[in-house]
N, C-alpha and C. Protein backbone atom coordinates (compact mmCIF):
# COMPACT_ATOMS: atom_id res chain seq x y z
N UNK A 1 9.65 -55.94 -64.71
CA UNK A 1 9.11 -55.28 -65.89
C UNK A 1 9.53 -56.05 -67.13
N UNK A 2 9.02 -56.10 -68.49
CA UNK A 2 9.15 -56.70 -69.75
C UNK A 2 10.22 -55.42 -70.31
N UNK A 3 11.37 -56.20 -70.72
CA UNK A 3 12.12 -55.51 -71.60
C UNK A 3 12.66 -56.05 -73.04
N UNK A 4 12.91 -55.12 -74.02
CA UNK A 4 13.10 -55.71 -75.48
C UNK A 4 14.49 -55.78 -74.97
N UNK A 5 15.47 -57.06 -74.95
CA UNK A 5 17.30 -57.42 -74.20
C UNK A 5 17.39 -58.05 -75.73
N UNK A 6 18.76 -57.64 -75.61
CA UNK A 6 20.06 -58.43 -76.82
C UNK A 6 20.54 -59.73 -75.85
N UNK A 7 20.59 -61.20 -76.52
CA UNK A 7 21.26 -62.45 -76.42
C UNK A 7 22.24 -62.71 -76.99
N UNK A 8 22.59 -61.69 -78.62
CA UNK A 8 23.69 -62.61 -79.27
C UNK A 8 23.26 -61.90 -80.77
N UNK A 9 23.45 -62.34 -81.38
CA UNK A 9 23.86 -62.07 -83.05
C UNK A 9 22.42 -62.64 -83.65
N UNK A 10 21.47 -61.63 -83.85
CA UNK A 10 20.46 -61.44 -84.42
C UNK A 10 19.43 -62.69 -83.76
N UNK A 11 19.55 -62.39 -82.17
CA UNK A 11 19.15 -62.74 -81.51
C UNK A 11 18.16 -61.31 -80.04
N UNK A 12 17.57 -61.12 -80.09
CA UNK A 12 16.76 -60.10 -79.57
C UNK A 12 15.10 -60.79 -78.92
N UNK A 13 14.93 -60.36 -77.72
CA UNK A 13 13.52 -61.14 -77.06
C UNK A 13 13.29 -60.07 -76.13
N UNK A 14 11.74 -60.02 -75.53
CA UNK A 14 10.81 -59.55 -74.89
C UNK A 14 11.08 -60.23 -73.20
N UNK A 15 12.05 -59.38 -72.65
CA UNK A 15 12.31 -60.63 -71.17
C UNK A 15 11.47 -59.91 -70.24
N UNK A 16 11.79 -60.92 -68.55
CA UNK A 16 11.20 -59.65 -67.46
C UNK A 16 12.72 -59.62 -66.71
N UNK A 17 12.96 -58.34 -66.58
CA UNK A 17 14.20 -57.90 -66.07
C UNK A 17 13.63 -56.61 -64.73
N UNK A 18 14.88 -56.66 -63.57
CA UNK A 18 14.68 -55.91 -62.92
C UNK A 18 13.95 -54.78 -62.98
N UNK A 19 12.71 -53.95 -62.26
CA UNK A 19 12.94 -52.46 -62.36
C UNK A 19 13.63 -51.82 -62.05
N UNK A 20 13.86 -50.82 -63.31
CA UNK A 20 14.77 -49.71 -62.55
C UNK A 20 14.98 -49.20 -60.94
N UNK A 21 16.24 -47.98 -60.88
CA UNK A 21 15.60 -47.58 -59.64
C UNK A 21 16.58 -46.38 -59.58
N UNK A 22 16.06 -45.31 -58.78
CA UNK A 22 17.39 -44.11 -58.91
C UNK A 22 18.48 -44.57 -58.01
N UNK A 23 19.87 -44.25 -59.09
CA UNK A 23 20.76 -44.32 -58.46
C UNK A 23 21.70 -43.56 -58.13
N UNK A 24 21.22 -42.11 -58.82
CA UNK A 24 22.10 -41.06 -58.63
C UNK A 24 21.27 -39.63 -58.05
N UNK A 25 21.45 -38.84 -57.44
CA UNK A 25 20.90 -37.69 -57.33
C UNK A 25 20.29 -36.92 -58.59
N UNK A 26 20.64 -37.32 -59.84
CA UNK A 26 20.17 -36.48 -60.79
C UNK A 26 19.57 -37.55 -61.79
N UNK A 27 18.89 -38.81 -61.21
CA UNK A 27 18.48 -39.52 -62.23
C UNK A 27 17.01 -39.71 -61.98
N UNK A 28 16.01 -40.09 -62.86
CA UNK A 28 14.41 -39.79 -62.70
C UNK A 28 14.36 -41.70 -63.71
N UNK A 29 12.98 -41.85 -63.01
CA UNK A 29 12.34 -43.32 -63.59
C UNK A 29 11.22 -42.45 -64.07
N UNK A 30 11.06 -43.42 -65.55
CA UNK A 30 9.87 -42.69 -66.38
C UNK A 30 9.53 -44.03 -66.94
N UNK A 31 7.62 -43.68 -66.77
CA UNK A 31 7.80 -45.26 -67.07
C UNK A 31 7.19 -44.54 -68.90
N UNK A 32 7.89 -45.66 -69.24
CA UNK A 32 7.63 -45.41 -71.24
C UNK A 32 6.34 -45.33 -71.89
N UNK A 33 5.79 -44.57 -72.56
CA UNK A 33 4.56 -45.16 -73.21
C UNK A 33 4.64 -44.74 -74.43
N UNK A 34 6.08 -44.94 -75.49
CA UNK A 34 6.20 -45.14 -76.79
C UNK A 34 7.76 -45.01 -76.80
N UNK A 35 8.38 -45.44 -77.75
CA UNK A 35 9.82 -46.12 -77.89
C UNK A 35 9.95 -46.19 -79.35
N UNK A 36 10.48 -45.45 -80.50
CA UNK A 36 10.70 -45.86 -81.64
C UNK A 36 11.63 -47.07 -81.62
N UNK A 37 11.62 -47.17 -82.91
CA UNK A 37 13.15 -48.11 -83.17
C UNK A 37 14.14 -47.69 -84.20
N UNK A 38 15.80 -46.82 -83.95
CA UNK A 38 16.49 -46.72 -84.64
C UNK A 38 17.14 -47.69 -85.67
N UNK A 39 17.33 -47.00 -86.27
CA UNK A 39 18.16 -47.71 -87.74
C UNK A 39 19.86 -47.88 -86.83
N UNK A 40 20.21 -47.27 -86.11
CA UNK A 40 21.24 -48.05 -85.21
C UNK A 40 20.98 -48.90 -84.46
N UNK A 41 19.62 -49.13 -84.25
CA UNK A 41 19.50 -50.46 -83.66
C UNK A 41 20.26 -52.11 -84.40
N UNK A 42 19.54 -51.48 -85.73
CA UNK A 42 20.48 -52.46 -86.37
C UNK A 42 21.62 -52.78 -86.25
N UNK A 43 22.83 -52.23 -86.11
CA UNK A 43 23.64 -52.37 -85.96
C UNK A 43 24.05 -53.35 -84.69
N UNK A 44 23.08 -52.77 -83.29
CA UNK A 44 23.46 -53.92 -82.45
C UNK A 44 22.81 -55.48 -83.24
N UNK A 45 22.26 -55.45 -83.56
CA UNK A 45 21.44 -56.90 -83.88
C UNK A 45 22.55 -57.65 -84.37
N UNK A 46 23.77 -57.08 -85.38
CA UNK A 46 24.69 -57.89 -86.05
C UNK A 46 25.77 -57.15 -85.64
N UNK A 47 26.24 -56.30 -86.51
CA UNK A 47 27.79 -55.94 -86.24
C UNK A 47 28.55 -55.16 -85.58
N UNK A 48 27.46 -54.71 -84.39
CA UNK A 48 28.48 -54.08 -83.44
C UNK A 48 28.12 -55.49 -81.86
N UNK A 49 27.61 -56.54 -82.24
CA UNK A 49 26.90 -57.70 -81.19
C UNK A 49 28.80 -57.72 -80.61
N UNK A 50 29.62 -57.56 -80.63
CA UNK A 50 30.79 -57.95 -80.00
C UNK A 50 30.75 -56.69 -78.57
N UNK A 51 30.39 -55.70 -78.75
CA UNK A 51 30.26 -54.63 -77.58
C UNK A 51 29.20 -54.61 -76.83
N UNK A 52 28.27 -55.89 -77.39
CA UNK A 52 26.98 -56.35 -76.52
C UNK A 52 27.43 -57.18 -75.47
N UNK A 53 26.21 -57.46 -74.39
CA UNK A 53 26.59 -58.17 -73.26
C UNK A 53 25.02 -58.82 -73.31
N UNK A 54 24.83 -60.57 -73.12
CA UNK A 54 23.47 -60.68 -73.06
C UNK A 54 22.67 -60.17 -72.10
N UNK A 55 21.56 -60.11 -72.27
CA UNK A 55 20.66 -59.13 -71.01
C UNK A 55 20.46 -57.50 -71.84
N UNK A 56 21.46 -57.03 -71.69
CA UNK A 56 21.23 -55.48 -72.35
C UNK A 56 20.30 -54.92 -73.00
N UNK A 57 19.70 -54.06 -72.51
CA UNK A 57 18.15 -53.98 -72.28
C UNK A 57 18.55 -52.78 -73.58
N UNK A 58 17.66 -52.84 -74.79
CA UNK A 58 17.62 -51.48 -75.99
C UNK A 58 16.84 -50.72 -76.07
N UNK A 59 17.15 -49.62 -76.87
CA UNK A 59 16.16 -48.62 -77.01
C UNK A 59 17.03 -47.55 -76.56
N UNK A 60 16.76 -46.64 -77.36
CA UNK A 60 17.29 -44.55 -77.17
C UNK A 60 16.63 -43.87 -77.87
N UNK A 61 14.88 -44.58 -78.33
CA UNK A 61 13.92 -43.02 -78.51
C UNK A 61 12.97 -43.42 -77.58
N UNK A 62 13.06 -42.69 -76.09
CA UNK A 62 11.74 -42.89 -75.36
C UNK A 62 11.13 -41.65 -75.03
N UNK A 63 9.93 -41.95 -75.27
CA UNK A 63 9.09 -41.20 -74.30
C UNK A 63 8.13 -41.20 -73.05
N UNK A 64 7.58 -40.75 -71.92
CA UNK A 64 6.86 -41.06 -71.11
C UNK A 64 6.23 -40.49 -70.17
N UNK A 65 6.32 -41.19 -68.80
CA UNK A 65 5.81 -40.02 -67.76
C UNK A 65 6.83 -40.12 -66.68
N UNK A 66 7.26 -39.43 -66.04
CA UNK A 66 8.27 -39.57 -65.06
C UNK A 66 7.22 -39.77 -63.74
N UNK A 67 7.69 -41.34 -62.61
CA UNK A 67 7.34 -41.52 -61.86
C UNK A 67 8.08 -41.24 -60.55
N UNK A 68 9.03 -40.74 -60.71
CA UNK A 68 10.34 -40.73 -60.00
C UNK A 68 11.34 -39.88 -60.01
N UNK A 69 12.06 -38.93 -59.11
CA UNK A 69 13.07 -38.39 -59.25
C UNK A 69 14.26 -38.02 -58.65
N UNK A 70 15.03 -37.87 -58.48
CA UNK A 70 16.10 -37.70 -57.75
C UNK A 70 16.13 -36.86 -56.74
N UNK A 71 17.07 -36.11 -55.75
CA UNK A 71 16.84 -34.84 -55.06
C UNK A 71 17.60 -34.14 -56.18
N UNK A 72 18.18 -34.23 -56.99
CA UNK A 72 18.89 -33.08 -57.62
C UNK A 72 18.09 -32.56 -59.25
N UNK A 73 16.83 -33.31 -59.39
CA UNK A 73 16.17 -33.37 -60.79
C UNK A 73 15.21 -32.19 -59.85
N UNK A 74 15.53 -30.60 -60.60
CA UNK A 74 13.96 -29.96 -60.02
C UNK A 74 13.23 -29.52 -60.97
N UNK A 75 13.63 -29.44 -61.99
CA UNK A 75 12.83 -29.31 -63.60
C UNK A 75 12.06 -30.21 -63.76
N UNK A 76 12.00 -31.50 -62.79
CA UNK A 76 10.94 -32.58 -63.30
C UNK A 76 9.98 -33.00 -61.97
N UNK A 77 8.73 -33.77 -62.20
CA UNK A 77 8.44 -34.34 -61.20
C UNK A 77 7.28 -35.20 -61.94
N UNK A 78 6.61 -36.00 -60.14
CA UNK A 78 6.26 -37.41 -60.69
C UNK A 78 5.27 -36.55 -61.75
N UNK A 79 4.40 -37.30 -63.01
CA UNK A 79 3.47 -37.14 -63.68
C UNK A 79 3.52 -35.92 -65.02
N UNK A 80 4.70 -35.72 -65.08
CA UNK A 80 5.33 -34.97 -66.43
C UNK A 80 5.25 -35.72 -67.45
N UNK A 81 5.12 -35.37 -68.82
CA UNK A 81 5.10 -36.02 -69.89
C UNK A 81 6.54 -35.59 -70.33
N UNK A 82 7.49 -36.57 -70.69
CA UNK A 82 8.75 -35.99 -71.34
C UNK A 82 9.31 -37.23 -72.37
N UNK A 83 10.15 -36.58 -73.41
CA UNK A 83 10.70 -36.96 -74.33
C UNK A 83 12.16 -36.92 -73.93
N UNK A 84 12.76 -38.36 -74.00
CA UNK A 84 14.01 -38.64 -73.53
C UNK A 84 14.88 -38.70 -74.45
N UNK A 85 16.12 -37.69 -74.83
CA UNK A 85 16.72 -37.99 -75.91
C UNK A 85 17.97 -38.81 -75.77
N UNK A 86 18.40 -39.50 -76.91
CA UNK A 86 19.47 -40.47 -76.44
C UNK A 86 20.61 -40.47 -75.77
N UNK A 87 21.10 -39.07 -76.24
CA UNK A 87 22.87 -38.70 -75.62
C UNK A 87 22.30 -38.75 -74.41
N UNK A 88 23.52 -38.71 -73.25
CA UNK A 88 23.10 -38.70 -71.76
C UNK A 88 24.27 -37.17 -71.49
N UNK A 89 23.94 -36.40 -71.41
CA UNK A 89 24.70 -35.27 -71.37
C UNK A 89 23.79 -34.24 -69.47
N UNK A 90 25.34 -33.69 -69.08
CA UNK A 90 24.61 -33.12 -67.96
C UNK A 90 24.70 -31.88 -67.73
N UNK A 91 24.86 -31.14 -69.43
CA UNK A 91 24.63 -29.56 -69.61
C UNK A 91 25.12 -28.52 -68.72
N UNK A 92 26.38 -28.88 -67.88
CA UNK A 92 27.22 -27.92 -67.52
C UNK A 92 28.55 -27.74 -67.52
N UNK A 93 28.91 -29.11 -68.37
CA UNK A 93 30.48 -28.84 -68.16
C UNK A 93 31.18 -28.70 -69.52
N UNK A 94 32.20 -27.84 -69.88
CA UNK A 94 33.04 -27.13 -70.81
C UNK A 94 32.14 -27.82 -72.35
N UNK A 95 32.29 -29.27 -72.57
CA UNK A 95 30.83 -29.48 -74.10
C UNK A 95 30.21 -29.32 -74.16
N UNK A 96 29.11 -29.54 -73.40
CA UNK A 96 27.58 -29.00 -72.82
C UNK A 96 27.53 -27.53 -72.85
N UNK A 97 28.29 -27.17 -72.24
CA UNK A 97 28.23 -25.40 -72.82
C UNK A 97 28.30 -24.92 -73.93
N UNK A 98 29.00 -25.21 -74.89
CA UNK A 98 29.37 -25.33 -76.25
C UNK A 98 28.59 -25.78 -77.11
N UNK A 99 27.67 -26.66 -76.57
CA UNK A 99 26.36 -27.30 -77.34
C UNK A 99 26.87 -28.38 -78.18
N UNK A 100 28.04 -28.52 -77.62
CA UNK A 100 28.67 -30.29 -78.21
C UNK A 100 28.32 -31.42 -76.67
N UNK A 101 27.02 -31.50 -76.69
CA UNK A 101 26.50 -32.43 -76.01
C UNK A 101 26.93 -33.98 -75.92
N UNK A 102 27.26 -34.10 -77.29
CA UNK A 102 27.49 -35.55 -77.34
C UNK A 102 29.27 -36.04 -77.12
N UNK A 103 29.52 -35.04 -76.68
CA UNK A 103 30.70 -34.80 -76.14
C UNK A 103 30.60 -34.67 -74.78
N UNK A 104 30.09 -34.61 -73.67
CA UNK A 104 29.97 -34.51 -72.62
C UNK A 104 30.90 -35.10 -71.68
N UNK A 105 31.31 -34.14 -71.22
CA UNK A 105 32.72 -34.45 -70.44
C UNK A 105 32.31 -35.64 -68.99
N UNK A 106 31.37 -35.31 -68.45
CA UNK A 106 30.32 -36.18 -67.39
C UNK A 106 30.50 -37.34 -67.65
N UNK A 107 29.68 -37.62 -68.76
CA UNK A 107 29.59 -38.58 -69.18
C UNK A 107 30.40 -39.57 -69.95
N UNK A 108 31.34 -39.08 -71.00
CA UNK A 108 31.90 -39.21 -71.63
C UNK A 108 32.49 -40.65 -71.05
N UNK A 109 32.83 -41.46 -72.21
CA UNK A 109 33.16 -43.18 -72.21
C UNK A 109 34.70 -42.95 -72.43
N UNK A 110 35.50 -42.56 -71.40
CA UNK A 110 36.87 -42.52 -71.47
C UNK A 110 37.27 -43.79 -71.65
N UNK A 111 37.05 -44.64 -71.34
CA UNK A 111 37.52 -46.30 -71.06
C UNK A 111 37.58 -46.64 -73.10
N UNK A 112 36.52 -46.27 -73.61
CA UNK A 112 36.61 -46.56 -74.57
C UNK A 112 37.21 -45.55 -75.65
N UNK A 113 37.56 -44.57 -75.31
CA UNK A 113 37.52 -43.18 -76.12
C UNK A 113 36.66 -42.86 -77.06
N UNK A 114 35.54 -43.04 -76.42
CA UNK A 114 34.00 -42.46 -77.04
C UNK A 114 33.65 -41.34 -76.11
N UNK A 115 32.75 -40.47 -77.20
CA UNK A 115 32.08 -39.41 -76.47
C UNK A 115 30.67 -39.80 -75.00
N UNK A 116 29.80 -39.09 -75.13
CA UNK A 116 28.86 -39.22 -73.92
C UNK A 116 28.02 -40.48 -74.17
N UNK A 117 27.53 -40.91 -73.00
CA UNK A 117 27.25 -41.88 -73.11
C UNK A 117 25.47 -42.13 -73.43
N UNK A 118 24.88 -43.07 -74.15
CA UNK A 118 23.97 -43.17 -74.90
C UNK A 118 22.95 -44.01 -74.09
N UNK A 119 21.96 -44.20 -73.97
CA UNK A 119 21.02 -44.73 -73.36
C UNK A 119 20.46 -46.07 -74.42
N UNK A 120 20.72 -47.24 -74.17
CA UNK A 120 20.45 -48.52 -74.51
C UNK A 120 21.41 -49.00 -76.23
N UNK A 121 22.41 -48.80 -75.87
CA UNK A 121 23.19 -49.03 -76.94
C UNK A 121 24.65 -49.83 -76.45
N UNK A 122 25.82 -49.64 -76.65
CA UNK A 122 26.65 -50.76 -76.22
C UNK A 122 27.63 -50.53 -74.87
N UNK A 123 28.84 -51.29 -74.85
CA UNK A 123 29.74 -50.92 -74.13
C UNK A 123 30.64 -49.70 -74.46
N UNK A 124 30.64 -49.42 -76.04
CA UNK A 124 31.19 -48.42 -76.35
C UNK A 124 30.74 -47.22 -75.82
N UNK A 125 29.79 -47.00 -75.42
CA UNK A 125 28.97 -45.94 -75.11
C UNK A 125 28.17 -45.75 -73.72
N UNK A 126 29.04 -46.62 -72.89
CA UNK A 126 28.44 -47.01 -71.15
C UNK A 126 27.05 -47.98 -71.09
N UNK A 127 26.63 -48.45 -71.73
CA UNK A 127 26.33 -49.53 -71.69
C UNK A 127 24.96 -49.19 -70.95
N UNK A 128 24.09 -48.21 -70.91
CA UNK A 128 23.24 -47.66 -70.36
C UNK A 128 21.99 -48.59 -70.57
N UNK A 129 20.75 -49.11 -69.58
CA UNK A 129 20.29 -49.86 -69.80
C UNK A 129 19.39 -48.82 -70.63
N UNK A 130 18.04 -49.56 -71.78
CA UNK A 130 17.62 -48.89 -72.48
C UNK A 130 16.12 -48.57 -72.29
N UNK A 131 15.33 -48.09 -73.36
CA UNK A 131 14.12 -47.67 -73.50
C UNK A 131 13.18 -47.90 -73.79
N UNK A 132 13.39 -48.98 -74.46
CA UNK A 132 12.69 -50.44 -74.95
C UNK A 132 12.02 -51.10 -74.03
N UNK A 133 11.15 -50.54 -73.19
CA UNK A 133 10.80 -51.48 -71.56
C UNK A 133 9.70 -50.78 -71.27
N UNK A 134 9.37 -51.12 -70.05
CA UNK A 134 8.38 -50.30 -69.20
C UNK A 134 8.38 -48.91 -68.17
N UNK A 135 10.02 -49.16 -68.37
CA UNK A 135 10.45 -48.26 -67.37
C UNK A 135 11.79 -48.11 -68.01
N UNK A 136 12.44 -46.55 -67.24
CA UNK A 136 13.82 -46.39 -68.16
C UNK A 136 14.02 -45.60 -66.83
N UNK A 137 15.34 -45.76 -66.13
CA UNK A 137 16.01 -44.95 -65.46
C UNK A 137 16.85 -44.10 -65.91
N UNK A 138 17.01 -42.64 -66.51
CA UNK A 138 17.37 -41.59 -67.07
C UNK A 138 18.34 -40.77 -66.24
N UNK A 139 19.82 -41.17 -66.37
CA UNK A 139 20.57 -40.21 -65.67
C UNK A 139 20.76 -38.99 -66.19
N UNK A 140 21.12 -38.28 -65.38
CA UNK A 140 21.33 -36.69 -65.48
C UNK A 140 20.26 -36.14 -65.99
N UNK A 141 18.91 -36.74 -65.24
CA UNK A 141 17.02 -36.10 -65.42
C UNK A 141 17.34 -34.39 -65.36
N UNK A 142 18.50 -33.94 -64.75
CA UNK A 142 17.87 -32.24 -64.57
C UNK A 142 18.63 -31.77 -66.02
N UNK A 143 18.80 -32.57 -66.83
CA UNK A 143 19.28 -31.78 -67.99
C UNK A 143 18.56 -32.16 -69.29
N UNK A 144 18.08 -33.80 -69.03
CA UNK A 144 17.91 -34.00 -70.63
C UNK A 144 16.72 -33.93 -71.10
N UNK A 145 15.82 -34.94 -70.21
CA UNK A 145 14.54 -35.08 -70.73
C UNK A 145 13.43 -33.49 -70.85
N UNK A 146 12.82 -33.58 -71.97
CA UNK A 146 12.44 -32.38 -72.46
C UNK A 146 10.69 -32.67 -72.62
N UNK A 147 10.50 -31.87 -71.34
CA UNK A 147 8.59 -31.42 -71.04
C UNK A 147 7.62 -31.59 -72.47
N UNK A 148 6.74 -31.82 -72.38
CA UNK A 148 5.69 -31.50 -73.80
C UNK A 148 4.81 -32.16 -73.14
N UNK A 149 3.63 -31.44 -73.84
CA UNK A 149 2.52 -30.86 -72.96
C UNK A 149 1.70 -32.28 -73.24
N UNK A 150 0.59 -31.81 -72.43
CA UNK A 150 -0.46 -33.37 -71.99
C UNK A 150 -1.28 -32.85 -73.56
N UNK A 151 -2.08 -34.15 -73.73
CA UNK A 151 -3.36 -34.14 -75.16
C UNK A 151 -2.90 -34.29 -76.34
N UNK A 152 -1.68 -33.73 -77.38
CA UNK A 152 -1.68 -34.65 -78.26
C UNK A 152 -1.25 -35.92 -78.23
N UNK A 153 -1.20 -37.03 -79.17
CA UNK A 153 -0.50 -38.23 -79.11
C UNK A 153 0.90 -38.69 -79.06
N UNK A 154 1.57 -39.31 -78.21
CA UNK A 154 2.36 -39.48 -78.66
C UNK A 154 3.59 -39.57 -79.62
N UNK A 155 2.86 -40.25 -80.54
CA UNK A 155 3.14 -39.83 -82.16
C UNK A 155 3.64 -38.25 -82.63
N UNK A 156 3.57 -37.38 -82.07
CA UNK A 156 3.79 -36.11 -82.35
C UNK A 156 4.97 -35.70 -81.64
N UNK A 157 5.50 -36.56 -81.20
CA UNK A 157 6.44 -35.76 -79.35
C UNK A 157 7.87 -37.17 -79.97
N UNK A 158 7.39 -38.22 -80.20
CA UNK A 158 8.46 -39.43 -79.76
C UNK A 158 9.75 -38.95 -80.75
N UNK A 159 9.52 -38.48 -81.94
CA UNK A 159 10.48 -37.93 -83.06
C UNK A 159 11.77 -37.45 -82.34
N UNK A 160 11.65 -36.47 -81.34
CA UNK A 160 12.24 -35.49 -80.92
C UNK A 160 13.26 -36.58 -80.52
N UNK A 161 13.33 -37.52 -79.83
CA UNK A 161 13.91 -38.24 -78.66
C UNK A 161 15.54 -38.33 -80.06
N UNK A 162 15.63 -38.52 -81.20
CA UNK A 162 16.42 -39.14 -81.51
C UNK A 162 16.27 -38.47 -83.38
N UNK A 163 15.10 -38.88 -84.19
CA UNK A 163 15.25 -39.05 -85.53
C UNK A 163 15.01 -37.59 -85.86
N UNK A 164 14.18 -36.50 -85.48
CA UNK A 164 14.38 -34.84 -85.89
C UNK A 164 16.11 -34.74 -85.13
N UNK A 165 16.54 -34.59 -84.30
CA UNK A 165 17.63 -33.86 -83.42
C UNK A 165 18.49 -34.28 -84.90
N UNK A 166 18.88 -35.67 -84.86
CA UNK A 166 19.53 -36.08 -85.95
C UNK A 166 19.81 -35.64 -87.81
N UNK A 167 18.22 -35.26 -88.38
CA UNK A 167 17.70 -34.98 -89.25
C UNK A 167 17.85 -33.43 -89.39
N UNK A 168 17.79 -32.59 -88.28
CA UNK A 168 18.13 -31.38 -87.96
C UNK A 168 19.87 -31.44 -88.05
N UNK A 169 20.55 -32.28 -87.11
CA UNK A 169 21.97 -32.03 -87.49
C UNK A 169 22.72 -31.93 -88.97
N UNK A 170 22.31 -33.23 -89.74
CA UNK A 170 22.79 -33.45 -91.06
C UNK A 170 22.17 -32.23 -91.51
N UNK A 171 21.15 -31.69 -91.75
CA UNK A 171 20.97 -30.15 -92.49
C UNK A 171 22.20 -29.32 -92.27
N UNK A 172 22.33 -29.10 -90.84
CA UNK A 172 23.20 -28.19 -90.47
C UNK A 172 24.55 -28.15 -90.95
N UNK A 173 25.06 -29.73 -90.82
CA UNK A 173 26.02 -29.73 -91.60
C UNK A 173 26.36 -30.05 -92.67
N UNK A 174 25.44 -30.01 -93.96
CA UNK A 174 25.15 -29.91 -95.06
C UNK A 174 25.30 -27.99 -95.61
């Protein structure tokens, strides 16, 4: 498959890298058909490039169709339209309950003492391959990715994955 991978320090290209594939009971392949681009992206491009590794496939606003799923994903199946949001959280343990998701004990980047881990962003954050591609393998599918319905565009749904959740938080804590 073609993926948008980090090389180095404002160095970024269009490669063909492995397809995904499930590797966990609770992970689903969706193949993408829109991907914003965060303003933390920036950040990998230059000054966080030291927690990069070349290859590292980007992207954490996807959306798509799930072709694939785990035995433990039953909220999803093949030909769903879903919006993948970035945290990787698996909504049952002591943060996840609490609705401090991005805290997720599951997941959580102990090695680094970072919270849960993020989908196409660095080593700080598990190093999750990203969304930026054709395909995105999505761990912990029975919790994150969030249904929306077939017929409007894209354009209406991809927000959710990352820039409303965000835009919604800062209100809150404002």
């Amino acid at each position: 498959m073609r993926a948008v991978t980090w090389h180095g320090k404002r160095d970024v290209r269009v490669d063909t890298v492995p397809d995904p594939r499930i590797e966990a009971a609770t992970d689903a392949i969706v193949r993408i058909t829109s991907s914003g681009i965060c303003g933390s992206d920036l950040h990998l491009y230059e000054v966080l490039g030291p927690f990069m590794t070349e290859g590292d496939i980007l992207g954490h606003e996807p959306m798509g169709i799930v072709e694939e799923v785990g035995p433990e994903v039953t909220s999803l199946k093949p030909g769903d339209r879903v919006v993948v949001p970035f945290n990787i959280s698996c909504g049952h343990c002591f943060m996840c309950e609490r609705g401090l998701q991005s805290q997720c004990e599951t997941t959580q980047v102990t090695s680094q003492g970072k919270g849960a881990a993020l989908l196409g962003y660095t080593k700080l954050y598990g190093q999750v391959p990203g969304g930026q591609a054709e395909y995105l393998r999505v761990p912990q599918a029975q919790y994150g990715p969030i249904k929306v319905p077939e017929g409007p565009s894209d354009d209406r749904f991809v927000y959710l994955s990352d820039v409303v959740p965000t835009a919604w938080q800062a209100v809150e804590y404002a």
